[in-house]
PDB file of N, CA and C in Angstrom:
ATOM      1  N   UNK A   1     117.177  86.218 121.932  1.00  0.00           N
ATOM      2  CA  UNK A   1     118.480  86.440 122.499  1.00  0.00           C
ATOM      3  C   UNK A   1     119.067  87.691 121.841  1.00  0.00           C
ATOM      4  N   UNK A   2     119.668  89.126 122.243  1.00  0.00           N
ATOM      5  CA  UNK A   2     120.140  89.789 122.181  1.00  0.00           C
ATOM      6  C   UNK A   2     121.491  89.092 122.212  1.00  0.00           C
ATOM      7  N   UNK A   3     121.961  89.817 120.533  1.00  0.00           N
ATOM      8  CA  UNK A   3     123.617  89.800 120.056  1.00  0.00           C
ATOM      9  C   UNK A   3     123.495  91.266 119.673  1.00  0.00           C
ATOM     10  N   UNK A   4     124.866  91.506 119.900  1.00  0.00           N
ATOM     11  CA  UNK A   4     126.208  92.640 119.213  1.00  0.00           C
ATOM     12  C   UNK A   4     127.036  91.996 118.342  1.00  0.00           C
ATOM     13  N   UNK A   5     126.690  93.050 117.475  1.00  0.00           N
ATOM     14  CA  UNK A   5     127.851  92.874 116.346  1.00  0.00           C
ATOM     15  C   UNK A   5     129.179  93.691 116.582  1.00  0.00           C
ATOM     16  N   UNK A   6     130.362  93.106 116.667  1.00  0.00           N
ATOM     17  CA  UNK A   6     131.578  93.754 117.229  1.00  0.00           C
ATOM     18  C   UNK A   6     132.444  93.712 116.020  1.00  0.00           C
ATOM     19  N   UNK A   7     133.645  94.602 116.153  1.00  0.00           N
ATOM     20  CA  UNK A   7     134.453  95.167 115.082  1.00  0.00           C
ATOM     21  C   UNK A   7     135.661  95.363 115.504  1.00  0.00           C
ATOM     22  N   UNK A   8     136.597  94.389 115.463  1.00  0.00           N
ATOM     23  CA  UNK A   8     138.277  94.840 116.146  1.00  0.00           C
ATOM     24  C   UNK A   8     139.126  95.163 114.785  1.00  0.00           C
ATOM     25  N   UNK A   9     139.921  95.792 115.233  1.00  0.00           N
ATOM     26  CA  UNK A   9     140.780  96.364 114.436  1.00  0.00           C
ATOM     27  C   UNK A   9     142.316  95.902 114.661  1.00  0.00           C
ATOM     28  N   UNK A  10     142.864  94.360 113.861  1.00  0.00           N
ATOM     29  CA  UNK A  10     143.899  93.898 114.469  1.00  0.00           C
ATOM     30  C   UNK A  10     144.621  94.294 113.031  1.00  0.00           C
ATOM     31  N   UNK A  11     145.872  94.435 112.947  1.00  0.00           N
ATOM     32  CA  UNK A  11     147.305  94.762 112.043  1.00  0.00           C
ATOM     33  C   UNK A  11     146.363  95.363 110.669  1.00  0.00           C
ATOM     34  N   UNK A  12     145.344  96.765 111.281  1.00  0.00           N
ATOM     35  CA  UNK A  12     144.676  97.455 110.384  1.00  0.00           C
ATOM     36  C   UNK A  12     143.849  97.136 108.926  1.00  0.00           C
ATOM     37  N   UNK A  13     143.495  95.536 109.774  1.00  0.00           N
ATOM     38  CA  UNK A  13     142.012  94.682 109.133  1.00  0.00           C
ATOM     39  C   UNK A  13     140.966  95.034 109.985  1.00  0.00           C
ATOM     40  N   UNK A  14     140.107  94.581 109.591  1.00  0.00           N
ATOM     41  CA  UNK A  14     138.852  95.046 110.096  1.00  0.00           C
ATOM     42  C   UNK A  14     138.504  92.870 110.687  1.00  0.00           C
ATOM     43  N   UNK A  15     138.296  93.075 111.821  1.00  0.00           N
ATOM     44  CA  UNK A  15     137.717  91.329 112.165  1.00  0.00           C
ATOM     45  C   UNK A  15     136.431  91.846 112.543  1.00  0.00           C
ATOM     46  N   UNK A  16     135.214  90.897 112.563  1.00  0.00           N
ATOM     47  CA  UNK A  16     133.531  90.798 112.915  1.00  0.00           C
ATOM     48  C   UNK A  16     133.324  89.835 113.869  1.00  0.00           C
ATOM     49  N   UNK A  17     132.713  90.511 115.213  1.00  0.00           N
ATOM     50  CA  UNK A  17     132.504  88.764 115.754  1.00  0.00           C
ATOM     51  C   UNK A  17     130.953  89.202 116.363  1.00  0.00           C
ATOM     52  N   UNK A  18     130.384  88.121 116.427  1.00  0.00           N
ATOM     53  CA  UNK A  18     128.939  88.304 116.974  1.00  0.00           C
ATOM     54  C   UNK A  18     129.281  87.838 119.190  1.00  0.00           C
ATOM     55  N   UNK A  19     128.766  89.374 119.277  1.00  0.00           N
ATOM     56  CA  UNK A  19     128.581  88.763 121.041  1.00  0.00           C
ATOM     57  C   UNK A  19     127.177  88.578 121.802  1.00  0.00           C
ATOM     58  N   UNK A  20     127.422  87.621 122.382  1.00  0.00           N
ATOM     59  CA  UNK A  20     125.810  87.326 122.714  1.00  0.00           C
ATOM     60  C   UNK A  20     126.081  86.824 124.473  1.00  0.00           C
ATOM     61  N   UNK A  21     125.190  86.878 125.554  1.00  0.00           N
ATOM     62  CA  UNK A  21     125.311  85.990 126.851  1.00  0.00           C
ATOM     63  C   UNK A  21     124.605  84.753 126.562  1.00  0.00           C
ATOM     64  N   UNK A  22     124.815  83.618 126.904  1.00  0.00           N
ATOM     65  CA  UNK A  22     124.650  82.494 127.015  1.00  0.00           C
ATOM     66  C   UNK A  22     124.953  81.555 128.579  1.00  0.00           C
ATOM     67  N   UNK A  23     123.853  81.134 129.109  1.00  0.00           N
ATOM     68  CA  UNK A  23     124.091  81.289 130.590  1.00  0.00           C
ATOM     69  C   UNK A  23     124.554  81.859 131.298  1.00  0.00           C
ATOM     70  N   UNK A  24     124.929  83.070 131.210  1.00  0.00           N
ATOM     71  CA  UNK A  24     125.753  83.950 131.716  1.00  0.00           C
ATOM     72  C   UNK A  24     126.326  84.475 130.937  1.00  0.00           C
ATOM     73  N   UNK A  25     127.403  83.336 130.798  1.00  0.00           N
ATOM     74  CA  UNK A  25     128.511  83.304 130.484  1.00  0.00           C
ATOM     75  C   UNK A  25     128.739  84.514 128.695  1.00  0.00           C
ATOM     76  N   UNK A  26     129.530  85.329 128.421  1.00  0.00           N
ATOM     77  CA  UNK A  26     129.936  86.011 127.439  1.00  0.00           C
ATOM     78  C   UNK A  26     130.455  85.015 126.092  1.00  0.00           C
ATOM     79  N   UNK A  27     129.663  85.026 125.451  1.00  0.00           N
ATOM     80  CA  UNK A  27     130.381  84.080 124.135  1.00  0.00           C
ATOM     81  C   UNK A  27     130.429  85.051 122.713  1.00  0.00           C
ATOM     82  N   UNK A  28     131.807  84.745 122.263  1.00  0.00           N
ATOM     83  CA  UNK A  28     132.236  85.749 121.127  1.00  0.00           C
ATOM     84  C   UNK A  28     132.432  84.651 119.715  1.00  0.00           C
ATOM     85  N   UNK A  29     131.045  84.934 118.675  1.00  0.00           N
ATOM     86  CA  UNK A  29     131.481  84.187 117.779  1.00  0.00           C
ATOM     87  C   UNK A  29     132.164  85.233 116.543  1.00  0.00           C
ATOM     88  N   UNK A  30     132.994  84.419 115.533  1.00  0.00           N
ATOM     89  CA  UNK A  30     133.585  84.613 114.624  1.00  0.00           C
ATOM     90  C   UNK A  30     133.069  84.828 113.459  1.00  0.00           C
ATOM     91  N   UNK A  31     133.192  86.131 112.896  1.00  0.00           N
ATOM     92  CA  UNK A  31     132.372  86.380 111.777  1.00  0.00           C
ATOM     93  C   UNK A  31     133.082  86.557 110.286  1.00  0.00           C
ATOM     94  N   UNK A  32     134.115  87.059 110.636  1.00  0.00           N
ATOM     95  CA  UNK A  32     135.108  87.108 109.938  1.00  0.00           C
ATOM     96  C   UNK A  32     135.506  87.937 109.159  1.00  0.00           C
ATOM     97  N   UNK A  33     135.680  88.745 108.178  1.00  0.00           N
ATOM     98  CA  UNK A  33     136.206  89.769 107.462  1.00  0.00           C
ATOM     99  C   UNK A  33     134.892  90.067 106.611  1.00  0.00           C
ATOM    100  N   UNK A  34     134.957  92.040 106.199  1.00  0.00           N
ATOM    101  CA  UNK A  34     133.704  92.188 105.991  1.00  0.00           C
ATOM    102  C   UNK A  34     133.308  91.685 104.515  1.00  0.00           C
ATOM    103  N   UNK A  35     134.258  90.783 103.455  1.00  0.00           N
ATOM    104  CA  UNK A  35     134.389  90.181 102.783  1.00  0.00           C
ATOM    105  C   UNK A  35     134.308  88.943 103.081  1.00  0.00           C
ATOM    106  N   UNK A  36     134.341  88.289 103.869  1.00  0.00           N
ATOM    107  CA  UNK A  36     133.662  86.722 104.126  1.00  0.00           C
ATOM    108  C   UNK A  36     132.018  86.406 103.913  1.00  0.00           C
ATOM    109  N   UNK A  37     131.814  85.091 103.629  1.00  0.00           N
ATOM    110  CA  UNK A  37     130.460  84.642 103.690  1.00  0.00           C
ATOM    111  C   UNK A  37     129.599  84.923 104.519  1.00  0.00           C
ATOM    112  N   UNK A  38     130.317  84.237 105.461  1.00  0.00           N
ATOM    113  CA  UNK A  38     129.803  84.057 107.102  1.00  0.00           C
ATOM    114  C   UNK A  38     129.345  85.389 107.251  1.00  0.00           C
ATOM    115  N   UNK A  39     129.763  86.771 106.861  1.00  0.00           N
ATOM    116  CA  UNK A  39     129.830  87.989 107.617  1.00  0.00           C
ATOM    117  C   UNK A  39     128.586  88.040 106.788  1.00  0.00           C
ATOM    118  N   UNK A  40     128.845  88.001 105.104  1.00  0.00           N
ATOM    119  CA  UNK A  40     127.518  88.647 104.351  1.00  0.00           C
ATOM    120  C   UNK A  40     125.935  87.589 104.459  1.00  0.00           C
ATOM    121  N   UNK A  41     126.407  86.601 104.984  1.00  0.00           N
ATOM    122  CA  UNK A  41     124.966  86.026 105.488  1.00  0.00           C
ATOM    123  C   UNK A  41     124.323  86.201 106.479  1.00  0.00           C
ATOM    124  N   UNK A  42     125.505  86.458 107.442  1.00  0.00           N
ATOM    125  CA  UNK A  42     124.487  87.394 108.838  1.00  0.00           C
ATOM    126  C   UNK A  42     124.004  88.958 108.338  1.00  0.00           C
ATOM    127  N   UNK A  43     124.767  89.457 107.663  1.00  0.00           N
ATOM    128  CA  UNK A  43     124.073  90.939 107.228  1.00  0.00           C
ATOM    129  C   UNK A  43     122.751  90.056 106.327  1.00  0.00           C
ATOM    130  N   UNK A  44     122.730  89.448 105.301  1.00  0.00           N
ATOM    131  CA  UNK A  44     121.402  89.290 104.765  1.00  0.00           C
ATOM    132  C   UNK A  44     120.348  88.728 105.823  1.00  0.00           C
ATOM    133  N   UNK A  45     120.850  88.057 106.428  1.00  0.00           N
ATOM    134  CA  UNK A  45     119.837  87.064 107.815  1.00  0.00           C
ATOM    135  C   UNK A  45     119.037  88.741 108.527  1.00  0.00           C
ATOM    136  N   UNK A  46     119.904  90.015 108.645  1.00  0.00           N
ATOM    137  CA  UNK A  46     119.386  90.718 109.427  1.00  0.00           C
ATOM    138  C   UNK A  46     118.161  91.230 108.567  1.00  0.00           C
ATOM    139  N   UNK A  47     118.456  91.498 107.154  1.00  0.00           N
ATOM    140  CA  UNK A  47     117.431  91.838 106.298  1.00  0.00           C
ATOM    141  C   UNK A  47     116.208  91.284 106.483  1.00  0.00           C
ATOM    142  N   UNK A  48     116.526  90.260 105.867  1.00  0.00           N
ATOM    143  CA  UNK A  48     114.929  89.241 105.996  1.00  0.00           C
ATOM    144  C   UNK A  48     114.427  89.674 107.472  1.00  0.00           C
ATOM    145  N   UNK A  49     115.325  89.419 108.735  1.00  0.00           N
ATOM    146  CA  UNK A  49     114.339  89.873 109.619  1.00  0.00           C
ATOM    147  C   UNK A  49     113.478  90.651 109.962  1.00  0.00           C
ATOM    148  N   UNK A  50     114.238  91.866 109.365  1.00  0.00           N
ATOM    149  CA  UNK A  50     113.481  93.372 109.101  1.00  0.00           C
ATOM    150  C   UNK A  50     112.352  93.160 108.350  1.00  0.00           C
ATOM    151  N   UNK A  51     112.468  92.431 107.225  1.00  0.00           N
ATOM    152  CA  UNK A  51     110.918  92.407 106.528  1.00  0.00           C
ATOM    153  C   UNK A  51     110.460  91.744 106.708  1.00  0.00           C
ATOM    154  N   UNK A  52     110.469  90.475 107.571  1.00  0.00           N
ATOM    155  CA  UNK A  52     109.614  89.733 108.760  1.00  0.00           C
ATOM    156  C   UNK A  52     109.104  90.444 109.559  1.00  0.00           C
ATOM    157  N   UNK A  53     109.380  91.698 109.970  1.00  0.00           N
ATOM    158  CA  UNK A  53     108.842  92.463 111.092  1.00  0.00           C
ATOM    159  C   UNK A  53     108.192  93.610 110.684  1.00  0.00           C
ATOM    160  N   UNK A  54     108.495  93.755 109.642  1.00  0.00           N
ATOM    161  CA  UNK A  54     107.570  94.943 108.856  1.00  0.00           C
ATOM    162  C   UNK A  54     106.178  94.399 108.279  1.00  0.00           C
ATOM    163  N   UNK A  55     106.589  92.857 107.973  1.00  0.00           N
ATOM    164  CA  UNK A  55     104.942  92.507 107.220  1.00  0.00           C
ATOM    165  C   UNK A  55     104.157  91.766 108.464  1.00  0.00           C
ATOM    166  N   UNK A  56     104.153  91.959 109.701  1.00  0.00           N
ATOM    167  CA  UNK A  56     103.559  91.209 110.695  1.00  0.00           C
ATOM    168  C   UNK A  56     103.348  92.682 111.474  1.00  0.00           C
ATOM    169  N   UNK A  57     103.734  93.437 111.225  1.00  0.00           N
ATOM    170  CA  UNK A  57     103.065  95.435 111.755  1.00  0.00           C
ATOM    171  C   UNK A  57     101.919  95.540 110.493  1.00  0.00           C
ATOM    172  N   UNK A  58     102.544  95.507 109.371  1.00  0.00           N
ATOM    173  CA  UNK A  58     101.408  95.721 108.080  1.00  0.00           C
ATOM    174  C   UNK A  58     100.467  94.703 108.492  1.00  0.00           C
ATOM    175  N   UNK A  59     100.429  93.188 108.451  1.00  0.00           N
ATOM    176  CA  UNK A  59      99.272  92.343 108.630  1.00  0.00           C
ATOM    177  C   UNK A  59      98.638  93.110 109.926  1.00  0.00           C
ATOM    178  N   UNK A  60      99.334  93.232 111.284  1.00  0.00           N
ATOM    179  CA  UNK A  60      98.309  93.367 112.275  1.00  0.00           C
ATOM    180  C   UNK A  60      97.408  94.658 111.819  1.00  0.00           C
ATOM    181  N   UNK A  61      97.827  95.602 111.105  1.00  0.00           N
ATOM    182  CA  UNK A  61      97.331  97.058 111.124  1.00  0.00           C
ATOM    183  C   UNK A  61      95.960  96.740 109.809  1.00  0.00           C
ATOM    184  N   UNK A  62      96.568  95.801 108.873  1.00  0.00           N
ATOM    185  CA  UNK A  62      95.228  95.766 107.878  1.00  0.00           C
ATOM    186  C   UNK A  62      94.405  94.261 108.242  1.00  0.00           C
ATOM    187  N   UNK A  63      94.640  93.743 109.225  1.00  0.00           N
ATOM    188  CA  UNK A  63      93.870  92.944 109.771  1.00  0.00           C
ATOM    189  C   UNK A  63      92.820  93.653 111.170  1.00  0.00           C
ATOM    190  N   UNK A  64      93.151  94.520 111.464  1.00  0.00           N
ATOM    191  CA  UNK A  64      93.066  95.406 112.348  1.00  0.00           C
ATOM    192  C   UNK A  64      91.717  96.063 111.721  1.00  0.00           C
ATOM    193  N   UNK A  65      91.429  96.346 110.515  1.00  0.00           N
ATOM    194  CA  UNK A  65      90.801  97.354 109.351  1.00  0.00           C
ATOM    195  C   UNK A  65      89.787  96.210 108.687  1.00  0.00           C
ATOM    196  N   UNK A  66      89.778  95.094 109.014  1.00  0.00           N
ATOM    197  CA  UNK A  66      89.423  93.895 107.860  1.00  0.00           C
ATOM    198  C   UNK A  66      89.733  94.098 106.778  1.00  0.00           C
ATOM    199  N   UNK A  67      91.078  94.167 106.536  1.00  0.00           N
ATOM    200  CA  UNK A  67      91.531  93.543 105.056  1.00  0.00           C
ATOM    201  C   UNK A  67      92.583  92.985 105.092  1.00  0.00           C
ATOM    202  N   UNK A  68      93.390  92.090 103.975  1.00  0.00           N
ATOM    203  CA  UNK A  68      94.113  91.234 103.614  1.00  0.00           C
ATOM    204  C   UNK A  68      95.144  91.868 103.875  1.00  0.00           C
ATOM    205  N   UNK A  69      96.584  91.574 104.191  1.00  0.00           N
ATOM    206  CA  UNK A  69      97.499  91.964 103.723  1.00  0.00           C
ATOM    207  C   UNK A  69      98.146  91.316 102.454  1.00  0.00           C
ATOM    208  N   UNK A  70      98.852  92.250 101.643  1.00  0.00           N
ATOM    209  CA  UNK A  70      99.487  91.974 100.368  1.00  0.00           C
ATOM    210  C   UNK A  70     101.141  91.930 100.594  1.00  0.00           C
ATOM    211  N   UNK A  71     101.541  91.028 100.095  1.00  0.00           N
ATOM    212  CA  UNK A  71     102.869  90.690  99.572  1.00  0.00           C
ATOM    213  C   UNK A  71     103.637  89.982  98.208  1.00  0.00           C
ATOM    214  N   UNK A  72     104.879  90.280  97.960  1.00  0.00           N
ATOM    215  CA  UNK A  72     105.736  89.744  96.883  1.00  0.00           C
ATOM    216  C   UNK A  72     106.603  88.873  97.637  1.00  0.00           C
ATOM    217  N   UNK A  73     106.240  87.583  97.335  1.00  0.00           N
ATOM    218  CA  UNK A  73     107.334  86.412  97.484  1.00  0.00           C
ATOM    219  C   UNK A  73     107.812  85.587  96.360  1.00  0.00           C
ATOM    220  N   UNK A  74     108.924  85.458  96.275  1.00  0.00           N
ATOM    221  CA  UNK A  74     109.616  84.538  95.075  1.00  0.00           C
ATOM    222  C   UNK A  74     108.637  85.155  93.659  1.00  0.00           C
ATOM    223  N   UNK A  75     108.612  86.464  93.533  1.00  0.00           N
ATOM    224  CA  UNK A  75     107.978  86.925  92.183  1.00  0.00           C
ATOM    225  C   UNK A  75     106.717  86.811  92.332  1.00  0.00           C
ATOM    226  N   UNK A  76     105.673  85.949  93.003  1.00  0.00           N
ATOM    227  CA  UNK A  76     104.478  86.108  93.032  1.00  0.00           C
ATOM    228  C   UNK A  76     103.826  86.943  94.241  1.00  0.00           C
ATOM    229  N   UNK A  77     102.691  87.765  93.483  1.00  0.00           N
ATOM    230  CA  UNK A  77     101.585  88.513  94.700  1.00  0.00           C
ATOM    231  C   UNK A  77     101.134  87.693  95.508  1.00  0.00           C
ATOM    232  N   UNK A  78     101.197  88.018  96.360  1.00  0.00           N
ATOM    233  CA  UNK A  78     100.406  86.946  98.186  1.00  0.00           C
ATOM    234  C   UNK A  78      99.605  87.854  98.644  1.00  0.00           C
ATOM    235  N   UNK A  79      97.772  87.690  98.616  1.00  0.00           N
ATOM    236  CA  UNK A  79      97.173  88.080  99.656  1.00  0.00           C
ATOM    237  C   UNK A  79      96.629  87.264 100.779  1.00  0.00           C
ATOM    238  N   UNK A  80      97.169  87.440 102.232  1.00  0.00           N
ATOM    239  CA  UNK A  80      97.086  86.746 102.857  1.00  0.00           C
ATOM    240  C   UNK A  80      95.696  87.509 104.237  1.00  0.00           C
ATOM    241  N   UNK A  81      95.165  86.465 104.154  1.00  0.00           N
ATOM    242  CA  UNK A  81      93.914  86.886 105.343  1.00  0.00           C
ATOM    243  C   UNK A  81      94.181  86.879 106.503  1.00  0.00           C
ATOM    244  N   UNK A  82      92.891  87.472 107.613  1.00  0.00           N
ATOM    245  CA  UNK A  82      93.071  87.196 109.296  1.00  0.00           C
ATOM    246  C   UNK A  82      92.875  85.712 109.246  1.00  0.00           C
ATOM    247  N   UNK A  83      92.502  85.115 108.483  1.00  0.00           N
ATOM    248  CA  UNK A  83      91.580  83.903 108.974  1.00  0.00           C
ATOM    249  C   UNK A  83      93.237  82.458 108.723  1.00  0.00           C
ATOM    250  N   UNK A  84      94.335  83.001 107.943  1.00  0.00           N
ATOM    251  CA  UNK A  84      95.287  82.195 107.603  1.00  0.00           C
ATOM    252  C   UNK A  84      95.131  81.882 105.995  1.00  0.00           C
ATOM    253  N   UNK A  85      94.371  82.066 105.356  1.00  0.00           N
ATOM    254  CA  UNK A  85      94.350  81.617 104.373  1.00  0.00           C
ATOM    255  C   UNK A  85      95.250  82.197 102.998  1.00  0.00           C
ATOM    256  N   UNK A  86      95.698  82.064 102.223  1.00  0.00           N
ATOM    257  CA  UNK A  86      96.554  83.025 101.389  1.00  0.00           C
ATOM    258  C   UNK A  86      96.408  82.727  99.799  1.00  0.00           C
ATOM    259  N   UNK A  87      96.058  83.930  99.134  1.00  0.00           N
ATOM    260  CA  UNK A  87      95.698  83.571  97.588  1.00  0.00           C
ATOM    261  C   UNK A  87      96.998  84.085  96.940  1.00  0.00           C
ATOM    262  N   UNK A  88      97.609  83.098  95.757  1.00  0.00           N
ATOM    263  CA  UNK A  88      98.787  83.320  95.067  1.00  0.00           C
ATOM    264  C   UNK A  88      98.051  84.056  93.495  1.00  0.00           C
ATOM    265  N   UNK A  89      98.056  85.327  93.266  1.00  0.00           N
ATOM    266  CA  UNK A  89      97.833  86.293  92.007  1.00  0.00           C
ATOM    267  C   UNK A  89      98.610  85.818  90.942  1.00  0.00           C
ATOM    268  N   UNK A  90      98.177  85.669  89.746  1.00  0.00           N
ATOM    269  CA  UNK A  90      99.355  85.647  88.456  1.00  0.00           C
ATOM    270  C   UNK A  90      99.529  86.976  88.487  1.00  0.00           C
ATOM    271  N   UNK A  91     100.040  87.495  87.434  1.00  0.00           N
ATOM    272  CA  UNK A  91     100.349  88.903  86.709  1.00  0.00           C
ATOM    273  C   UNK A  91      98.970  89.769  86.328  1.00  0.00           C
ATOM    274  N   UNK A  92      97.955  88.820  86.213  1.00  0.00           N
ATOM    275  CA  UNK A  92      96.824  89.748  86.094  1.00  0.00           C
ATOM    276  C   UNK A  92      95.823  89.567  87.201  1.00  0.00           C
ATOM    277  N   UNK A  93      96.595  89.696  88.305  1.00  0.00           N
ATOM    278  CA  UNK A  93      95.588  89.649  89.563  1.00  0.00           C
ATOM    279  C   UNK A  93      94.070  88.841  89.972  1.00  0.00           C
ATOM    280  N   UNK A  94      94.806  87.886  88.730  1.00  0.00           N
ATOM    281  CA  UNK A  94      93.512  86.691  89.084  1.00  0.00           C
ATOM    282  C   UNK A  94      94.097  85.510  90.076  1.00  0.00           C
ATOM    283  N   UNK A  95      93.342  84.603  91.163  1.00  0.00           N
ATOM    284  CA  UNK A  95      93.946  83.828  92.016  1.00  0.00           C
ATOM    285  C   UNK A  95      94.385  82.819  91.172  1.00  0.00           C
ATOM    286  N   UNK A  96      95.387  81.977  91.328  1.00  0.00           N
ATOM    287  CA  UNK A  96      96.017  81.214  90.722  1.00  0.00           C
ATOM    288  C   UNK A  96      95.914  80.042  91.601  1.00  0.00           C
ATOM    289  N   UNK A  97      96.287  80.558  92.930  1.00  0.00           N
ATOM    290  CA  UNK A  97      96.152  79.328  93.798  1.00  0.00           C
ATOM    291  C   UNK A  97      95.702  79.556  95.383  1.00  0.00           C
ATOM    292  N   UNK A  98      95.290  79.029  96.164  1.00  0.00           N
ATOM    293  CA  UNK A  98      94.926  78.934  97.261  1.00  0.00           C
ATOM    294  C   UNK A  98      95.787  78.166  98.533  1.00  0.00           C
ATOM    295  N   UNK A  99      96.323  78.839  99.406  1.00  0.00           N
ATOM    296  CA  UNK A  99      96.700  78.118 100.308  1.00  0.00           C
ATOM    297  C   UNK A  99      95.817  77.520 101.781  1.00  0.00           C
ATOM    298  N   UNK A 100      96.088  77.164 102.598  1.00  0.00           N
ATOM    299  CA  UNK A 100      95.370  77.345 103.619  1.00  0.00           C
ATOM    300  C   UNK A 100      96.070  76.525 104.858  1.00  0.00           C
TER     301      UNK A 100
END
């Protein structure tokens, strides 16, 4: 679903509202000041997406090549295979653990 992020300017505050169609119909949610929660968790929500979409271009391109792609999650190295499988590195690049 395609949203806009919108920006009114009422008694020279700044308000945030997310617009999106929904059966049609135009729905305007409330985001709230660029100091609210609500506002700085949709800006972080957009982040993560971005590097959701950057490491699934990197996987297809070094899966593409036969090799692993590499990542940092929660402090640990992730090499993750075409096949699904994913090895967790300590600090000295030995496998620590195996997912699958």
């Amino acid at each position: 679903m395609k949203k806009t992020l919108s920006k009114k300017l009422i008694g020279g505050r700044e308000y945030f509202y997310l617009m999106y169609r929904d059966k049609g119909r135009l729905v305007s949610k409330y985001l709230g000041t660029a100091s609210s929660n609500k506002y700085r968790r949709y800006l972080a929500g957009l982040f993560e997406e971005g590097k959701r979409l950057l490491l699934e271009e990197a996987a297809r391109k070094a899966f593409s090549a036969g090799l692993p792609v590499a990542y940092q999650e929660k402090g640990k190295l992730i090499l993750a295979y075409k096949s699904g499988v994913k090895e967790v590195l300590d600090e000295r690049l030995r496998p620590v653990e195996v997912l699958r």
